[in-house]
C-alpha atoms as a PDB file:
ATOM      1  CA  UNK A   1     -31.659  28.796 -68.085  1.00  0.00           C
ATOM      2  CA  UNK A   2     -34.844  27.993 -69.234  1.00  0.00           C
ATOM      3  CA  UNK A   3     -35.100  24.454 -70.612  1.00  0.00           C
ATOM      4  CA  UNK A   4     -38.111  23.757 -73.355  1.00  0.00           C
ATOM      5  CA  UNK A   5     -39.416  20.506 -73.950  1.00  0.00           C
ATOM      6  CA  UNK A   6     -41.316  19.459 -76.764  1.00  0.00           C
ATOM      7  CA  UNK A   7     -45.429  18.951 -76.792  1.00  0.00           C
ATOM      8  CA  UNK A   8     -48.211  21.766 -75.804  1.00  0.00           C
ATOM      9  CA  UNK A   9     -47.802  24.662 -73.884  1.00  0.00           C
ATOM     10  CA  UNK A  10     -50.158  25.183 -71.589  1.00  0.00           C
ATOM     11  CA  UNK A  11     -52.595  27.984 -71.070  1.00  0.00           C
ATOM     12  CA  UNK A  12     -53.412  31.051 -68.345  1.00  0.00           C
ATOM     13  CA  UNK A  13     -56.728  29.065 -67.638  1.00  0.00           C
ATOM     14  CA  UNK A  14     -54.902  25.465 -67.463  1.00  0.00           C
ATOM     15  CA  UNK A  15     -52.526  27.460 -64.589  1.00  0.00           C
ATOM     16  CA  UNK A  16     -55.301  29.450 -62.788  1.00  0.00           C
ATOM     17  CA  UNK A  17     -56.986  26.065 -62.500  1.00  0.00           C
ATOM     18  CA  UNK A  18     -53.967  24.281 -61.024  1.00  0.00           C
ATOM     19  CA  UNK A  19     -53.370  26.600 -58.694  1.00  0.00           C
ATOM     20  CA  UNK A  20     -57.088  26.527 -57.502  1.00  0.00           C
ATOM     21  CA  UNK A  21     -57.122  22.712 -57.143  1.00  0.00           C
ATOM     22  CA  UNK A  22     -53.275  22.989 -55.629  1.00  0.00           C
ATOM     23  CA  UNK A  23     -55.127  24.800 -52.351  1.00  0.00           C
ATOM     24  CA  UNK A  24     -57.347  21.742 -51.814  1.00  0.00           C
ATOM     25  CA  UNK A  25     -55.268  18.857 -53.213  1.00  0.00           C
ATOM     26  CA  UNK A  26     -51.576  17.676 -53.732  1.00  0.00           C
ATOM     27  CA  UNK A  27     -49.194  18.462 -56.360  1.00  0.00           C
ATOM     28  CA  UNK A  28     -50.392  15.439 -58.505  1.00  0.00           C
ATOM     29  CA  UNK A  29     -53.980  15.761 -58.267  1.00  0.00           C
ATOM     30  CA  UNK A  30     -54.363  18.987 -59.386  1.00  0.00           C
ATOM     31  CA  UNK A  31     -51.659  18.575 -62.351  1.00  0.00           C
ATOM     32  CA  UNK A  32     -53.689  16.168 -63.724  1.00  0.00           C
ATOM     33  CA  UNK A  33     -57.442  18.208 -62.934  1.00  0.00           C
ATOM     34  CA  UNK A  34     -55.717  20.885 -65.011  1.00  0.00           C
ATOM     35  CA  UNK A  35     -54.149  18.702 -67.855  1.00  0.00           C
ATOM     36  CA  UNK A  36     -50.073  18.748 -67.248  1.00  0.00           C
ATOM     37  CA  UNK A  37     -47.976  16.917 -66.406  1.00  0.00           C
ATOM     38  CA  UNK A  38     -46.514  16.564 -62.585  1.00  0.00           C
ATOM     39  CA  UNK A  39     -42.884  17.948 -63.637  1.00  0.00           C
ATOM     40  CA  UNK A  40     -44.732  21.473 -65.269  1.00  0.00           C
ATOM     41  CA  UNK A  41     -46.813  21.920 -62.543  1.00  0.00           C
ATOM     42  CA  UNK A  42     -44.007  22.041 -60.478  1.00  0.00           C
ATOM     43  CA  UNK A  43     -42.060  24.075 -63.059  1.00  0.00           C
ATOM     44  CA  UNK A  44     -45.118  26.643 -62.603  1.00  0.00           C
ATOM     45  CA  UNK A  45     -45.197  26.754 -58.842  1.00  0.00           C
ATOM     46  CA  UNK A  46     -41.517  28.492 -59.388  1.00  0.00           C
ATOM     47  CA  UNK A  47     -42.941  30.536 -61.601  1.00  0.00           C
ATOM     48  CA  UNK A  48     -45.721  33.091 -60.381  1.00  0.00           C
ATOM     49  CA  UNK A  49     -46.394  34.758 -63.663  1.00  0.00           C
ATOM     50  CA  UNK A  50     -49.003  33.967 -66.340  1.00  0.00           C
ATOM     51  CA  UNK A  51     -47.731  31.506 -69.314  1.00  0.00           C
ATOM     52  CA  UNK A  52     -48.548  34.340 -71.748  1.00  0.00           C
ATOM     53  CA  UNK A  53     -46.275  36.400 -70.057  1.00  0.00           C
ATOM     54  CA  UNK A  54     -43.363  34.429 -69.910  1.00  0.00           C
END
């Protein structure tokens, strides 16, 4: 089940950014280099495909 929460999705470029910062930094740090919140980040790491394709 796939829970949605209100407020902005984020983008393809937002993710491939995160998960560029996530190989030099921690969870946190990169979440916020790319503009979400801890909790989607980690929602996204679950996740390996693109937010357009979900």
């Amino acid at each position: 089940m796939e829970v949605r929460l209100p407020g902005r999705p984020i983008t393809d470029q937002q993710k491939a950014l995160y998960m560029r910062e996530r190989k030099h930094h921690n969870q946190a740090v990169a979440a916020a280099r790319a503009g979400m919140s801890e909790r989607t980040a980690r929602r996204h790491e679950k996740d390996p495909r693109k937010p357009s394709e979900r």
